[in-house]
C-alpha atoms as a PDB file:
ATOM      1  CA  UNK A   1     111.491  96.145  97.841  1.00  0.00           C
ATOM      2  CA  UNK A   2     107.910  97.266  99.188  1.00  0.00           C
ATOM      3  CA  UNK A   3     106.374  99.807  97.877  1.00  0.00           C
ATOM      4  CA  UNK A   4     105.123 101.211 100.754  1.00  0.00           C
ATOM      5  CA  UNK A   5     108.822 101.917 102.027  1.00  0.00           C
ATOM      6  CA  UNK A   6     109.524 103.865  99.057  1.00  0.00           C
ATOM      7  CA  UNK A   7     106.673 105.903  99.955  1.00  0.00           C
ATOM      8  CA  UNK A   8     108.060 107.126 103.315  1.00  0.00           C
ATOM      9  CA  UNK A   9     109.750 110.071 103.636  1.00  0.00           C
ATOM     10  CA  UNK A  10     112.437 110.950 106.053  1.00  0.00           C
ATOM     11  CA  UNK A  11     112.507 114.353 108.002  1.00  0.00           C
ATOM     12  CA  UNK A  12     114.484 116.370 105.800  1.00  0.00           C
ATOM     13  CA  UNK A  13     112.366 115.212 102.757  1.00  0.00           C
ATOM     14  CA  UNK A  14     109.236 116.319 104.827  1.00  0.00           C
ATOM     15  CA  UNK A  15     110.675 119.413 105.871  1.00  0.00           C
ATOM     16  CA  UNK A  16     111.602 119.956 101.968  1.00  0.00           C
ATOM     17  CA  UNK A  17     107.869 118.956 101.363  1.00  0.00           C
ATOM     18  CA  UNK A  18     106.377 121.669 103.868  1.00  0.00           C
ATOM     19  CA  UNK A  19     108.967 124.163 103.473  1.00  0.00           C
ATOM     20  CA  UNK A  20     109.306 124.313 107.412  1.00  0.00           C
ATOM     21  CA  UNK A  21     112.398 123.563 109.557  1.00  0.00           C
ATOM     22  CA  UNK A  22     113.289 119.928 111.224  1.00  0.00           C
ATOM     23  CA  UNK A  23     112.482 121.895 114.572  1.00  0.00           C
ATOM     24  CA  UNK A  24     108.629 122.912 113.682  1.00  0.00           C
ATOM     25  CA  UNK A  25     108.182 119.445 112.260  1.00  0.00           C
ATOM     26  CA  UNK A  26     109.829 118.007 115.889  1.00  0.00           C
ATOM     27  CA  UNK A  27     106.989 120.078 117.455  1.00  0.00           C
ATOM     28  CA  UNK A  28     104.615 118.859 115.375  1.00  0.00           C
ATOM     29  CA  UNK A  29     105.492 115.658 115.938  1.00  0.00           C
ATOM     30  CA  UNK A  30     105.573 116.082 119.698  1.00  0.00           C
ATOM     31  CA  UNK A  31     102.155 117.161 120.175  1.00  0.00           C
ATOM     32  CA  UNK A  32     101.168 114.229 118.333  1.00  0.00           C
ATOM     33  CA  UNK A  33     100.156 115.944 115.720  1.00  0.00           C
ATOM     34  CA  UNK A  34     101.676 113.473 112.359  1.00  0.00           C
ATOM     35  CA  UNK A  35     103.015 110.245 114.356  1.00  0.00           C
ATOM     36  CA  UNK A  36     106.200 108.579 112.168  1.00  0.00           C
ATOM     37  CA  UNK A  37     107.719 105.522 112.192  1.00  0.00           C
ATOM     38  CA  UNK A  38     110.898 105.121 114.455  1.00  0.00           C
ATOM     39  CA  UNK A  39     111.928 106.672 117.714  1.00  0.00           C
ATOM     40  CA  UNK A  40     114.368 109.224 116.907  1.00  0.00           C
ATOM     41  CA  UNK A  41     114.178 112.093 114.344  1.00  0.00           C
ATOM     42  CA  UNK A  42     116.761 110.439 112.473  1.00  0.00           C
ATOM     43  CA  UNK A  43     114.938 107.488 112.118  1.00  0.00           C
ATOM     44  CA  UNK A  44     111.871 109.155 111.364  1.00  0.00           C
ATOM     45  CA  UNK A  45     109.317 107.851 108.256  1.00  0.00           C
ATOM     46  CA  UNK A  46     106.383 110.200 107.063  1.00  0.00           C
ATOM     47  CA  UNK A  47     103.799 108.689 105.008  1.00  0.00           C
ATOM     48  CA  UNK A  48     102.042 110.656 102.628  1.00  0.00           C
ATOM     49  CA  UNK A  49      98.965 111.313 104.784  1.00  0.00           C
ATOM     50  CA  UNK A  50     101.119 112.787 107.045  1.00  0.00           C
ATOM     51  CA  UNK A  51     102.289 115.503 104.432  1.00  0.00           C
ATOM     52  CA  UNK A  52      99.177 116.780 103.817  1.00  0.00           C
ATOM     53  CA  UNK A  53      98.572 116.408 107.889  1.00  0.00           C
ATOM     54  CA  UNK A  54     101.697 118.508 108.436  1.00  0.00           C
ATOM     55  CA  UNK A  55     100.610 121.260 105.569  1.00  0.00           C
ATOM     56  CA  UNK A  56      97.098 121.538 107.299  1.00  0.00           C
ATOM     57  CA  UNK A  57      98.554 121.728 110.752  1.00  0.00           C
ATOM     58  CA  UNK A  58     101.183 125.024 109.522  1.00  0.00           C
ATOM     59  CA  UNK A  59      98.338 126.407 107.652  1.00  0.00           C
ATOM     60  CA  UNK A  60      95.779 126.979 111.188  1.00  0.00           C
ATOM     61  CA  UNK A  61      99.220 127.930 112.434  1.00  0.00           C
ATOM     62  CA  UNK A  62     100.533 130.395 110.035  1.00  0.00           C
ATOM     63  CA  UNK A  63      96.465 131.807 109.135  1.00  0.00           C
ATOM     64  CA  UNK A  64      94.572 131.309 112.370  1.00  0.00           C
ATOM     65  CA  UNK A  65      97.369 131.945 114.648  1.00  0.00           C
ATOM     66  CA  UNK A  66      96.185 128.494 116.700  1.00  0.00           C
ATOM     67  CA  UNK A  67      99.012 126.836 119.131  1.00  0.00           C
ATOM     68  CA  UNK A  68     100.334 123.660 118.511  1.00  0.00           C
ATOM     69  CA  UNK A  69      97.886 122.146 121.164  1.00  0.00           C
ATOM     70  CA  UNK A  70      95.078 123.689 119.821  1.00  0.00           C
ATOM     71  CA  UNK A  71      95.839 122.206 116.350  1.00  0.00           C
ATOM     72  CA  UNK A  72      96.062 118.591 117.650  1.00  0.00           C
ATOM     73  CA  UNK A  73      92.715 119.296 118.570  1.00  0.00           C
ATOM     74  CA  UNK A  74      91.471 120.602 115.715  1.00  0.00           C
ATOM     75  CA  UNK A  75      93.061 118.255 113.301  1.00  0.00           C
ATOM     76  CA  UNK A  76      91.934 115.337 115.195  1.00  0.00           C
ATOM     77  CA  UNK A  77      88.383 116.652 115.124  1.00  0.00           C
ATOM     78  CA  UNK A  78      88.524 117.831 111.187  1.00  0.00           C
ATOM     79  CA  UNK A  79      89.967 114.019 111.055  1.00  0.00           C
ATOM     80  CA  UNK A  80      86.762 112.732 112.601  1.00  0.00           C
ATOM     81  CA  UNK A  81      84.725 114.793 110.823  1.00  0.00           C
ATOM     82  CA  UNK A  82      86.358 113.641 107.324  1.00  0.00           C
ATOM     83  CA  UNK A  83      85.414 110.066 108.604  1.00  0.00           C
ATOM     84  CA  UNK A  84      81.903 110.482 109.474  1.00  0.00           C
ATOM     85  CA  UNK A  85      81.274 112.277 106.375  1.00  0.00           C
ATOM     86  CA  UNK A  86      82.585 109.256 104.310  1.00  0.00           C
ATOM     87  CA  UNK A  87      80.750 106.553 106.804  1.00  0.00           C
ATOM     88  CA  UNK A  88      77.296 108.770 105.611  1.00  0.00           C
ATOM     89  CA  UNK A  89      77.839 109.291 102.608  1.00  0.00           C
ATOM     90  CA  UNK A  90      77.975 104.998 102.400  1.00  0.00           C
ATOM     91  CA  UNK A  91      75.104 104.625 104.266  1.00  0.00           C
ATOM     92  CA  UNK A  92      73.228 107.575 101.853  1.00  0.00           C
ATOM     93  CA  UNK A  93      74.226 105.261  98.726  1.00  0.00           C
ATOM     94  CA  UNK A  94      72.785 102.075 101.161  1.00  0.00           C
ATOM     95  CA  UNK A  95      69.304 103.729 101.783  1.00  0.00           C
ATOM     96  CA  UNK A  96      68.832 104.859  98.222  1.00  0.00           C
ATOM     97  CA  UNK A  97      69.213 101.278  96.859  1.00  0.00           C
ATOM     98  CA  UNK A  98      67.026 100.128  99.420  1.00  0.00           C
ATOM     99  CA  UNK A  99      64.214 102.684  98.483  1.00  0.00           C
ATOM    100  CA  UNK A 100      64.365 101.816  94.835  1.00  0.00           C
END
């Protein structure tokens, strides 16, 4: 069996995860916010990126009071900014070899 499958979790196992109900995770889900595998929420499969996704997205929610929208936004961006900051932080480590 693949490993990777055994990593997936279904909705109730996410909802378990997050300590929210299969309803906040179903808007989560539709404003894009964690995208799982399969087309209905019974067929739904979480990685566990998307945990961690889901916990960041309540948190704005619950702390900063943000609408769903507004935390596809922001996640996306705080996504982005993750990746940039990795992308320089290679290119930091390619300059310093080059200057010794």
């Amino acid at each position: 069996m693949n490993s990777k499958l055994t990593e997936q979790l279904d909705l109730q196992e996410l909802c378990q995860a997050t300590f929210v109900s299969a309803e906040i995770v179903t808007e989560i889900v539709d404003h894009g916010i964690v995208e799982p595998v399969g087309l209905t929420p019974n067929e739904w499969a979480f990685s566990p990126p998307m945990v961690v996704t889901t916990r960041k997205a309540l948190r704005l929610h619950r702390d900063l009071e943000i609408n769903w929208s507004g935390i596809a936004l922001a996640v996306s961006l705080l996504d982005e900014l993750e990746l940039l900051r990795d992308k320089n932080k290679v290119l930091e480590r390619r300059l310093n070899r080059l200057q010794e």
